[in-house]
PDB file of N, CA and C in Angstrom:
ATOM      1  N   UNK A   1       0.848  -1.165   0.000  1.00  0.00           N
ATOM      2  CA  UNK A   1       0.000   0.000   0.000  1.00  0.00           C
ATOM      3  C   UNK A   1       0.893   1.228   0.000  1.00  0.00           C
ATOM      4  N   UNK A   2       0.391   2.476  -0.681  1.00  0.00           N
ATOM      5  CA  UNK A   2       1.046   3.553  -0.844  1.00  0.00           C
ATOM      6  C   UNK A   2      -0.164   4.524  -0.840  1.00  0.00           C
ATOM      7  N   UNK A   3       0.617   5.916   0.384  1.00  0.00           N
ATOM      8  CA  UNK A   3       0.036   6.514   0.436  1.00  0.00           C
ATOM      9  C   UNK A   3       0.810   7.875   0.751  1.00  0.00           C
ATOM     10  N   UNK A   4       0.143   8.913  -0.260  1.00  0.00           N
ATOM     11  CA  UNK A   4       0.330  10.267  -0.221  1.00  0.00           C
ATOM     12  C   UNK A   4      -0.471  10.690   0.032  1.00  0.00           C
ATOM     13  N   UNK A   5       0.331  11.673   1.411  1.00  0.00           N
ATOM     14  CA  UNK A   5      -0.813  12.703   2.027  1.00  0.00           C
ATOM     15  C   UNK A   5      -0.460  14.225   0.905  1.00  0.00           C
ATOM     16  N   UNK A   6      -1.253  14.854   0.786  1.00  0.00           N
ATOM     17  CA  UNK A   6      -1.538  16.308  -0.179  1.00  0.00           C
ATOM     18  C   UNK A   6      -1.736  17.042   1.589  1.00  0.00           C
ATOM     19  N   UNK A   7      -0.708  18.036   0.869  1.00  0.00           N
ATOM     20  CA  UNK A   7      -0.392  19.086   2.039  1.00  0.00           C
ATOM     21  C   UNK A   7      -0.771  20.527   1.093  1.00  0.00           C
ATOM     22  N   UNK A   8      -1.645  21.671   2.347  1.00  0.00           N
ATOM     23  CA  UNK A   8      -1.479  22.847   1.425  1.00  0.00           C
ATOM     24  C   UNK A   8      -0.070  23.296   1.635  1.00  0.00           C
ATOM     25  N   UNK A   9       0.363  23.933   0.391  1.00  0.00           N
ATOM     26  CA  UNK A   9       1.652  24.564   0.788  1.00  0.00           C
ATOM     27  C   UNK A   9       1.793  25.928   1.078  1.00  0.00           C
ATOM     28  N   UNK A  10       2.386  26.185   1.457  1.00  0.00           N
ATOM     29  CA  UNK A  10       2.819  27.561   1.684  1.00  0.00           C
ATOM     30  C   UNK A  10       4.106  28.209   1.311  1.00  0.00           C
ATOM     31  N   UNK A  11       4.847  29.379   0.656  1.00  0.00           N
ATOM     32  CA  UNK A  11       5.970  29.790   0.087  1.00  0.00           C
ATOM     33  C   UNK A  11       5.897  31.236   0.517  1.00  0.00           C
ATOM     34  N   UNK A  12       7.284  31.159   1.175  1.00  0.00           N
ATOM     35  CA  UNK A  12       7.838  32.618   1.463  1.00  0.00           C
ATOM     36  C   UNK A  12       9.121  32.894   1.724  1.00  0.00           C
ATOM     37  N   UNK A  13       9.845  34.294   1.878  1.00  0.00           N
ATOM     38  CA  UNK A  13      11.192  34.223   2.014  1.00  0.00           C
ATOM     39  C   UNK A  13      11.622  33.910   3.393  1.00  0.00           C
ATOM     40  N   UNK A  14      12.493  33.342   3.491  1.00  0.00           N
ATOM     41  CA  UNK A  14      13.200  33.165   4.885  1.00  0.00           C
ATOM     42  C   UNK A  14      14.596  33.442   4.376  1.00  0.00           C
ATOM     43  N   UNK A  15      15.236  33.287   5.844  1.00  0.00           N
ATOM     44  CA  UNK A  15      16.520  34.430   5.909  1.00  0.00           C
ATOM     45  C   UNK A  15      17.836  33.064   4.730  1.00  0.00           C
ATOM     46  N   UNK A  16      17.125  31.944   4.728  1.00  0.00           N
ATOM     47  CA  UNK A  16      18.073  31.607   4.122  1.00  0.00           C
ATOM     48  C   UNK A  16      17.672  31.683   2.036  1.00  0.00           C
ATOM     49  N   UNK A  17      16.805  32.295   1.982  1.00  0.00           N
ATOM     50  CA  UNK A  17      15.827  32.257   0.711  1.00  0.00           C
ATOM     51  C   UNK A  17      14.635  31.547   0.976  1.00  0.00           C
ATOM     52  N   UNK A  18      14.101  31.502  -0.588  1.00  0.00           N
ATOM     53  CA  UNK A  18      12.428  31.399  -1.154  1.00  0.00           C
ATOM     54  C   UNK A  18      12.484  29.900  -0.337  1.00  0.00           C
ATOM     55  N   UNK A  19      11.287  29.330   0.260  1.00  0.00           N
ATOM     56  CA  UNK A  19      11.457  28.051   1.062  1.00  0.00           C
ATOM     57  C   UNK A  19       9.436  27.764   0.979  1.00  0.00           C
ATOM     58  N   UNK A  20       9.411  26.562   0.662  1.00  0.00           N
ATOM     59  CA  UNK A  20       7.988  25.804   0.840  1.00  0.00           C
ATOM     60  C   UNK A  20       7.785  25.282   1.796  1.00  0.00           C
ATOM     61  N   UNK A  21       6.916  24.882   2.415  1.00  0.00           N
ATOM     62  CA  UNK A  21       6.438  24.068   3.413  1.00  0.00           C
ATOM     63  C   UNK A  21       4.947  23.472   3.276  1.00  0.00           C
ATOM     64  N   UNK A  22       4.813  22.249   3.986  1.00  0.00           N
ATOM     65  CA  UNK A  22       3.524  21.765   4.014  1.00  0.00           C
ATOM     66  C   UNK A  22       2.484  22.361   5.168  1.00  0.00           C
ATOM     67  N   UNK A  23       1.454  22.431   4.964  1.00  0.00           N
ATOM     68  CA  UNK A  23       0.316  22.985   6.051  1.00  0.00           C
ATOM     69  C   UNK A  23      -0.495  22.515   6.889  1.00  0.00           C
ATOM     70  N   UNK A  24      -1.720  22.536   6.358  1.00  0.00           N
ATOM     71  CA  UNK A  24      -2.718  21.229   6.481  1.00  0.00           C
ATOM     72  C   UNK A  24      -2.928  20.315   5.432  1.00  0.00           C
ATOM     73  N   UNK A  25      -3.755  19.218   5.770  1.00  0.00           N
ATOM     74  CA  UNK A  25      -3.671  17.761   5.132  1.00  0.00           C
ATOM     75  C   UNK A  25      -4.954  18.102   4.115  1.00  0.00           C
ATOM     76  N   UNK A  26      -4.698  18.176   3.035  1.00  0.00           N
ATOM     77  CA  UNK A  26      -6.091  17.975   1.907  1.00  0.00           C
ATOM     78  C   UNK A  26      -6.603  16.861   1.531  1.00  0.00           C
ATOM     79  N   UNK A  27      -6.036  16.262   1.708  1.00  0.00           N
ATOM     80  CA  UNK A  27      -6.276  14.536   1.490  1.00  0.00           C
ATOM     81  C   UNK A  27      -5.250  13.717   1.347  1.00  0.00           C
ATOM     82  N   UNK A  28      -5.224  12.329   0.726  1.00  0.00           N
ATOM     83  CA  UNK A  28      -4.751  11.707   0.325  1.00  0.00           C
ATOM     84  C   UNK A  28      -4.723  10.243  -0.620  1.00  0.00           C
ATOM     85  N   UNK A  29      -3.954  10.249  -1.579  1.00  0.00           N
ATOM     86  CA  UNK A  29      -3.921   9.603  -2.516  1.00  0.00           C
ATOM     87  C   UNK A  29      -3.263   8.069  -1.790  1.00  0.00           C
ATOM     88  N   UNK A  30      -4.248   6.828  -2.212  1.00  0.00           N
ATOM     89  CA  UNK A  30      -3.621   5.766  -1.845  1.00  0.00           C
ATOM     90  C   UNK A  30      -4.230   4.698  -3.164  1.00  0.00           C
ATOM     91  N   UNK A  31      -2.722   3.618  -2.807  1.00  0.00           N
ATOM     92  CA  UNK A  31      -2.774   3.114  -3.978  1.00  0.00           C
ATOM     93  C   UNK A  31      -2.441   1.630  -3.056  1.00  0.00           C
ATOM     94  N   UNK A  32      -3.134   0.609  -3.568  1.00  0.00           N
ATOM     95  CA  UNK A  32      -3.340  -1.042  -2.734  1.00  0.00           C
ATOM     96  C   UNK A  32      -2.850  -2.106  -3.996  1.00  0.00           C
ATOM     97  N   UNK A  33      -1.709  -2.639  -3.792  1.00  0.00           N
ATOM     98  CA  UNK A  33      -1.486  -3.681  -4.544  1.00  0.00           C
ATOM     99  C   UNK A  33      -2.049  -4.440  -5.089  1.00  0.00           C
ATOM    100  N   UNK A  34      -2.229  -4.993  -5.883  1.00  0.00           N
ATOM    101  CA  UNK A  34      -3.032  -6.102  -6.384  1.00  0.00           C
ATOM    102  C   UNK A  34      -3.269  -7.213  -7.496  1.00  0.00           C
ATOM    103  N   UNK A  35      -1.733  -7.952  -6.912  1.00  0.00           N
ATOM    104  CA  UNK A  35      -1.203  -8.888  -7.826  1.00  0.00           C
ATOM    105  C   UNK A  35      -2.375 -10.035  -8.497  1.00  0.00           C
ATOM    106  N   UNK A  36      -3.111 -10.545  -7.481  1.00  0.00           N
ATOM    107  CA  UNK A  36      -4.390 -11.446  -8.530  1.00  0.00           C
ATOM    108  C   UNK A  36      -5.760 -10.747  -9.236  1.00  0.00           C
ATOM    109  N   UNK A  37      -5.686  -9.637  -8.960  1.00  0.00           N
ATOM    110  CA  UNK A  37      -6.448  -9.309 -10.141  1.00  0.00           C
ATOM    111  C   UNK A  37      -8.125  -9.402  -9.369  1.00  0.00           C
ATOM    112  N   UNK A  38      -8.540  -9.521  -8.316  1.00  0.00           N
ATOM    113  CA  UNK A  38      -9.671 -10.012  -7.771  1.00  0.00           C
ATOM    114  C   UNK A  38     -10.762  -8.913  -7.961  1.00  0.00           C
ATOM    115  N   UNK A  39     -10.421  -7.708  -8.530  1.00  0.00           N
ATOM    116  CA  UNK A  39     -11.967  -6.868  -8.014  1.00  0.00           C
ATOM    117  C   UNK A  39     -12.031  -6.149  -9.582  1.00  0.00           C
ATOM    118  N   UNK A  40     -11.758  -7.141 -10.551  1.00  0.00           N
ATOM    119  CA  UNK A  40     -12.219  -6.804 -11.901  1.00  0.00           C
ATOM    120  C   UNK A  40     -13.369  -5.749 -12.162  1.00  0.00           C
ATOM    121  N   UNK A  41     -14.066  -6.334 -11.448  1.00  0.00           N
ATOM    122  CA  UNK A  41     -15.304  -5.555 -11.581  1.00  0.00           C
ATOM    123  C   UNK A  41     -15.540  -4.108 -11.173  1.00  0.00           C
ATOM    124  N   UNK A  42     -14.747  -3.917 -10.620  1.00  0.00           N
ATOM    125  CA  UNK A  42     -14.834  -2.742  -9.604  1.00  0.00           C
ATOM    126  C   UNK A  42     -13.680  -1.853  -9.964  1.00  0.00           C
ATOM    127  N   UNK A  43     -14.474  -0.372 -11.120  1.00  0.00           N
ATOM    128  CA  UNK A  43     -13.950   0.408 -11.636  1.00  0.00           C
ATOM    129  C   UNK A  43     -12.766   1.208 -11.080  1.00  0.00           C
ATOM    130  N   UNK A  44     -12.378   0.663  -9.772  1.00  0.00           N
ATOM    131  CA  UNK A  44     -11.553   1.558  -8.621  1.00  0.00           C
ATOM    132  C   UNK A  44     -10.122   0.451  -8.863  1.00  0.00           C
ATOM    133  N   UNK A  45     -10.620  -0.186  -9.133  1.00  0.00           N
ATOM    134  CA  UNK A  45      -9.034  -1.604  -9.456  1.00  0.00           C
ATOM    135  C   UNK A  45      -9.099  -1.886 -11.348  1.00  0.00           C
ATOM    136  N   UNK A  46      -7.486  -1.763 -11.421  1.00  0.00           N
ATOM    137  CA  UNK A  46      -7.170  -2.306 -12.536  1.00  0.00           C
ATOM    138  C   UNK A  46      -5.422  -1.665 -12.593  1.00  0.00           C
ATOM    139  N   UNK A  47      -4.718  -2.595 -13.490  1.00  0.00           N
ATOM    140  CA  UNK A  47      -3.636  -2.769 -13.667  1.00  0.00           C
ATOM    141  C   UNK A  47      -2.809  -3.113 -12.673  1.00  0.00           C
ATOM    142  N   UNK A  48      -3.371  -3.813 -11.767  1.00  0.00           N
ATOM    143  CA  UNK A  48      -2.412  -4.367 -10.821  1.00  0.00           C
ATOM    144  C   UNK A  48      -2.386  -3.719  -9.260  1.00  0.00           C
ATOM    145  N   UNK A  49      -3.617  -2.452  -9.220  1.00  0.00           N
ATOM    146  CA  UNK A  49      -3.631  -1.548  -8.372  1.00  0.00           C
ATOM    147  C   UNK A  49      -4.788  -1.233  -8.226  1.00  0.00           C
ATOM    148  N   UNK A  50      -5.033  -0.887  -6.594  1.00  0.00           N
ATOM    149  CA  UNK A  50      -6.581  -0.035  -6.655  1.00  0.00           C
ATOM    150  C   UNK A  50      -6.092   1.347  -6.595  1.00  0.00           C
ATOM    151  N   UNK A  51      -6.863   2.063  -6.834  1.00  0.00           N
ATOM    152  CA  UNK A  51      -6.464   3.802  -6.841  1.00  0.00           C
ATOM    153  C   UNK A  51      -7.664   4.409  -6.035  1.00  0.00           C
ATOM    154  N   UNK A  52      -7.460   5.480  -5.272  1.00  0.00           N
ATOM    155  CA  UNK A  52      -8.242   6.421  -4.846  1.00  0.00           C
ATOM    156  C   UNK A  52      -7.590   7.416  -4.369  1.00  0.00           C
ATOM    157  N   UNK A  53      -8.247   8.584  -4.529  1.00  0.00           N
ATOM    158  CA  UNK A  53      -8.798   9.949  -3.502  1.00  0.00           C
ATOM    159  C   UNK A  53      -8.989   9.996  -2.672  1.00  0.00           C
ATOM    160  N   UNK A  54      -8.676  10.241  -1.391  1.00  0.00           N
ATOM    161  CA  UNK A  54      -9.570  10.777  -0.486  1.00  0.00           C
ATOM    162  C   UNK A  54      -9.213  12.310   0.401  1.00  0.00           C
ATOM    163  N   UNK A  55     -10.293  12.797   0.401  1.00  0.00           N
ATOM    164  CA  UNK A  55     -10.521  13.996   0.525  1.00  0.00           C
ATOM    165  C   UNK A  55      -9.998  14.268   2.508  1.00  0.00           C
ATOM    166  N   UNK A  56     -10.093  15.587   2.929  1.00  0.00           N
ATOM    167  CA  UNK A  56      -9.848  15.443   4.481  1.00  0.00           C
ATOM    168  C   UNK A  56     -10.975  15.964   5.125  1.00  0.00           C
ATOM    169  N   UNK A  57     -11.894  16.219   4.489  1.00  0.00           N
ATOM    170  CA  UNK A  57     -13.254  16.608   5.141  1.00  0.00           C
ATOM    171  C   UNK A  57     -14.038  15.372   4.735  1.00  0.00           C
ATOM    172  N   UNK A  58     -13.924  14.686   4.336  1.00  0.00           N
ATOM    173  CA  UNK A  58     -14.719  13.077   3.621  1.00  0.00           C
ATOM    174  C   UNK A  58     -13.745  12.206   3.651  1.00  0.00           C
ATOM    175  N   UNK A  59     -12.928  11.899   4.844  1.00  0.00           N
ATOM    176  CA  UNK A  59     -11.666  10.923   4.651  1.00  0.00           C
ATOM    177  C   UNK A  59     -12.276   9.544   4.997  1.00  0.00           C
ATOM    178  N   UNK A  60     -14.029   9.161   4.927  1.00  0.00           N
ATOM    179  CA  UNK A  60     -14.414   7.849   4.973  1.00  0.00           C
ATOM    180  C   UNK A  60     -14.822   7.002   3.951  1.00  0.00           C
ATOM    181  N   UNK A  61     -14.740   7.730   2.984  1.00  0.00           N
ATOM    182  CA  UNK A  61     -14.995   7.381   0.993  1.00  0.00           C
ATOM    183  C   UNK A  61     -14.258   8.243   0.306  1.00  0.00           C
ATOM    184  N   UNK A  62     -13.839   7.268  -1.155  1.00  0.00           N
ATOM    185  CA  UNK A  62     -13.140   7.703  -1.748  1.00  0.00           C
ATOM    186  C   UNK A  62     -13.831   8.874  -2.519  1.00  0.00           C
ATOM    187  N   UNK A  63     -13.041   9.877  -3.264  1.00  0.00           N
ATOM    188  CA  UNK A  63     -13.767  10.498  -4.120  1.00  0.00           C
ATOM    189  C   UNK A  63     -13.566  10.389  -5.525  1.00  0.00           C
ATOM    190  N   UNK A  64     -12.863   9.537  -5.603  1.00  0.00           N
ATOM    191  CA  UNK A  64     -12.566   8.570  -7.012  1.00  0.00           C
ATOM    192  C   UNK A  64     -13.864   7.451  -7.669  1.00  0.00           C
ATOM    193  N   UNK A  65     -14.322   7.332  -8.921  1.00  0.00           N
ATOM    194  CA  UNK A  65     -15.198   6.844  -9.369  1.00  0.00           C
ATOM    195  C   UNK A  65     -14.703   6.094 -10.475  1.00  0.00           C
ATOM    196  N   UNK A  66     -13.491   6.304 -10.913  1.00  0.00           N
ATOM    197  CA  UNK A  66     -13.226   5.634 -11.829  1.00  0.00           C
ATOM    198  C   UNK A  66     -11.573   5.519 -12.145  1.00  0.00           C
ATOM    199  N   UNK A  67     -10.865   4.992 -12.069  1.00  0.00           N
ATOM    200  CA  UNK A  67      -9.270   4.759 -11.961  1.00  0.00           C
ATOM    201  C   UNK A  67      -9.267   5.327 -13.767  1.00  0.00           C
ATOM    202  N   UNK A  68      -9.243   4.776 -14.535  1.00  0.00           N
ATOM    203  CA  UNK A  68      -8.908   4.860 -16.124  1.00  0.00           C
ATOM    204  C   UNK A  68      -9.067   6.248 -16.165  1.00  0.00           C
ATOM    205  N   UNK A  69     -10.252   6.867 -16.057  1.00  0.00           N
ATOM    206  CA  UNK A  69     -10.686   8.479 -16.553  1.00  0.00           C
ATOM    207  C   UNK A  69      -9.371   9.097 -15.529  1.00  0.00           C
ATOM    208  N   UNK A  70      -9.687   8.879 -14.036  1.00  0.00           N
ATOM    209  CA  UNK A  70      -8.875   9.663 -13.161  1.00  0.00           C
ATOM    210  C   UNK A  70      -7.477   9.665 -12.491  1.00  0.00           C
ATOM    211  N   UNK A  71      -6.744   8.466 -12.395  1.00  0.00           N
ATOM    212  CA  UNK A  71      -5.890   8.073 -12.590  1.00  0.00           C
ATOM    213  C   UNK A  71      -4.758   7.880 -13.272  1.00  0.00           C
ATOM    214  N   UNK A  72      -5.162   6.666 -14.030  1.00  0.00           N
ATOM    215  CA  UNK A  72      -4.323   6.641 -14.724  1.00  0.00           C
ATOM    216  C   UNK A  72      -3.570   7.516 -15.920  1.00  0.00           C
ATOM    217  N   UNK A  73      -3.870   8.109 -16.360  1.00  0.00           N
ATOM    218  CA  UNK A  73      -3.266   9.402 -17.105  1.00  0.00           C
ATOM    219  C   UNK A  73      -2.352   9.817 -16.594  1.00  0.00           C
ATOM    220  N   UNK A  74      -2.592  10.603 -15.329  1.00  0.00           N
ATOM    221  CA  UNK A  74      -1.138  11.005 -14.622  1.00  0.00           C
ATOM    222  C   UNK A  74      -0.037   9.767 -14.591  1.00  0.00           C
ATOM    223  N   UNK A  75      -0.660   8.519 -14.569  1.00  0.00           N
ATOM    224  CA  UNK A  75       0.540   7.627 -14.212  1.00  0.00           C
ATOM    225  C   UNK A  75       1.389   7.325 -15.261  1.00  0.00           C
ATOM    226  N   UNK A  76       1.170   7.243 -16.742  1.00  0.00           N
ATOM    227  CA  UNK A  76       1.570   6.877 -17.923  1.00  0.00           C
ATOM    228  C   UNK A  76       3.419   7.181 -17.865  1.00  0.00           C
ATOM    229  N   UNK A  77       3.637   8.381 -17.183  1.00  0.00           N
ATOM    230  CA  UNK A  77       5.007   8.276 -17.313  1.00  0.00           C
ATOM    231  C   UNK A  77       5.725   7.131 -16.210  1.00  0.00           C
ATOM    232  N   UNK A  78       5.215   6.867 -15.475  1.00  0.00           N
ATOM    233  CA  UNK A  78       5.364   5.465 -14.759  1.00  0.00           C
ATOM    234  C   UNK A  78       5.007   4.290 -14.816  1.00  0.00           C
ATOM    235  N   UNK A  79       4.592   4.015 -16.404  1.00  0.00           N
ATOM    236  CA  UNK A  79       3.952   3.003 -16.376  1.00  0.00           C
ATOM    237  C   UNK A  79       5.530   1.374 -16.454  1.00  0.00           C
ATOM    238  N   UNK A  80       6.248   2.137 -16.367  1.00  0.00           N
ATOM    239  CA  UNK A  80       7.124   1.085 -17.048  1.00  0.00           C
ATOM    240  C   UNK A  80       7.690   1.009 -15.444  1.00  0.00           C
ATOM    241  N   UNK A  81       7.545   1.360 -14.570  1.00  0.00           N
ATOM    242  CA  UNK A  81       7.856   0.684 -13.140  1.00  0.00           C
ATOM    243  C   UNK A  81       6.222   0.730 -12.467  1.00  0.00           C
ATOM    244  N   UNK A  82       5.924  -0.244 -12.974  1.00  0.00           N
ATOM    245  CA  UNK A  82       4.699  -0.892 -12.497  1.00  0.00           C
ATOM    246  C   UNK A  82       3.230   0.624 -11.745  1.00  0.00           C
ATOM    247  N   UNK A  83       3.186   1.381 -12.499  1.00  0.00           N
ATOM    248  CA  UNK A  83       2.630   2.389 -12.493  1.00  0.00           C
ATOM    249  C   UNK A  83       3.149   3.394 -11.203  1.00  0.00           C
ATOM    250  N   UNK A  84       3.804   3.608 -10.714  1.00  0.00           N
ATOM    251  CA  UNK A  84       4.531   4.136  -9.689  1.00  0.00           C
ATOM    252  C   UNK A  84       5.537   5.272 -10.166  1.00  0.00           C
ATOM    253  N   UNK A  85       5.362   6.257  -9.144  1.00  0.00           N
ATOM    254  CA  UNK A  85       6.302   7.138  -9.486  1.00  0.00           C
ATOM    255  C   UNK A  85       7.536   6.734  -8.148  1.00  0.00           C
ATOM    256  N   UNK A  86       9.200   6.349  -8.968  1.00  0.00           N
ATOM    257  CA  UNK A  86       9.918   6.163  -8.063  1.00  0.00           C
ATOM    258  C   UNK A  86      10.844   7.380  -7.442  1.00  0.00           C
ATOM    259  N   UNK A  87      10.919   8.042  -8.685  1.00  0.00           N
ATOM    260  CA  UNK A  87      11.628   9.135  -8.137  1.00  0.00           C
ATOM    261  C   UNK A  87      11.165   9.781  -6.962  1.00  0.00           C
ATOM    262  N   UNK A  88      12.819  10.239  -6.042  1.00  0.00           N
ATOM    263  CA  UNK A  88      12.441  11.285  -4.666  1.00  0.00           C
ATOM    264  C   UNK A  88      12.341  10.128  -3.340  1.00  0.00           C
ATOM    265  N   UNK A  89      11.946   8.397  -4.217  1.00  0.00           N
ATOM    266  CA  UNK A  89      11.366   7.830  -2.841  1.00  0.00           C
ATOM    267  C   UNK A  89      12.736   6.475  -2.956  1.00  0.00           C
ATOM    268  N   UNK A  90      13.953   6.886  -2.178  1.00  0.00           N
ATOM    269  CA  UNK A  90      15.094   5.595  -2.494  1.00  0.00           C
ATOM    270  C   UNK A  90      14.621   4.419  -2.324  1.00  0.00           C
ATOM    271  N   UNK A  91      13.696   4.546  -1.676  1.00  0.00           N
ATOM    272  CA  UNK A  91      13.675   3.014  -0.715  1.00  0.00           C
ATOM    273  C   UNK A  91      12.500   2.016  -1.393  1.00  0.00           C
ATOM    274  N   UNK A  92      11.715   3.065  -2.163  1.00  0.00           N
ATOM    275  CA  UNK A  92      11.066   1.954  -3.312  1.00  0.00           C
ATOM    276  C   UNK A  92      11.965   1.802  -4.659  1.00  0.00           C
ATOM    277  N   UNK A  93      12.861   2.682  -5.228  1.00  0.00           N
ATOM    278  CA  UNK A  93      14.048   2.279  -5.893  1.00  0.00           C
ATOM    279  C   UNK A  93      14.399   0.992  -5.649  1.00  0.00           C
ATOM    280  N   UNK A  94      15.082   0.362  -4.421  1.00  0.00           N
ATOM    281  CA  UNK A  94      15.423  -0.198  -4.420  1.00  0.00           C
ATOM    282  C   UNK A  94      15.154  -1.639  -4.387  1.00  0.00           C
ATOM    283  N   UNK A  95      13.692  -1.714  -4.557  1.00  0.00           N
ATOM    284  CA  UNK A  95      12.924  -3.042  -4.492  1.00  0.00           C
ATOM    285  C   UNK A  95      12.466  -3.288  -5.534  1.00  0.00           C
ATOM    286  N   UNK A  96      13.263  -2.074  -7.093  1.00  0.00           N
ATOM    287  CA  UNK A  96      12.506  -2.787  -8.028  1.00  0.00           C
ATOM    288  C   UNK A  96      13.537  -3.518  -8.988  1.00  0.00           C
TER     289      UNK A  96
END
């Protein structure tokens, strides 16, 4: 399982320069393995993964309805390490 929390950010100068930071939690993006393939049916799984949204004022359902339309698109430049973005994260680097 993989999960990104979405932070608001914030940007301003500090004494060492321009610097970002995270805020509050907007949601988060999680993604559930899924080597046999079991929930065919269920527009939220496919390619090996379930995908969702979830929001931080509605963090008890997803707000995802459909992986293909919403998803996957962004993932295409990762599709060749098993839809995953590795960069930034060493430690899934190294398990592939």
């Amino acid at each position: 399982m993989i999960v990104k929390e979405l932070l608001t950010a914030v940007t301003g100068a500090m004494t060492t320069g321009t610097a970002s930071r995270g805020t509050e939690v907007e949601g988060w993006f999680v993604m559930v393995k899924d080597t046999q393939g079991r929930f065919q049916s269920n527009q939220l799984w496919g390619d090996g993964w379930g995908w969702s949204l979830f929001i931080a004022d509605q963090p008890d359902s997803s707000v995802t309805t459909n992986y293909k339309t919403e998803c996957i698109g962004c993932h295409i430049p990762a599709r060749k390490y098993d839809w995953i973005y590795l960069n930034g994260y060493r430690v899934l680097e190294t398990t592939k």
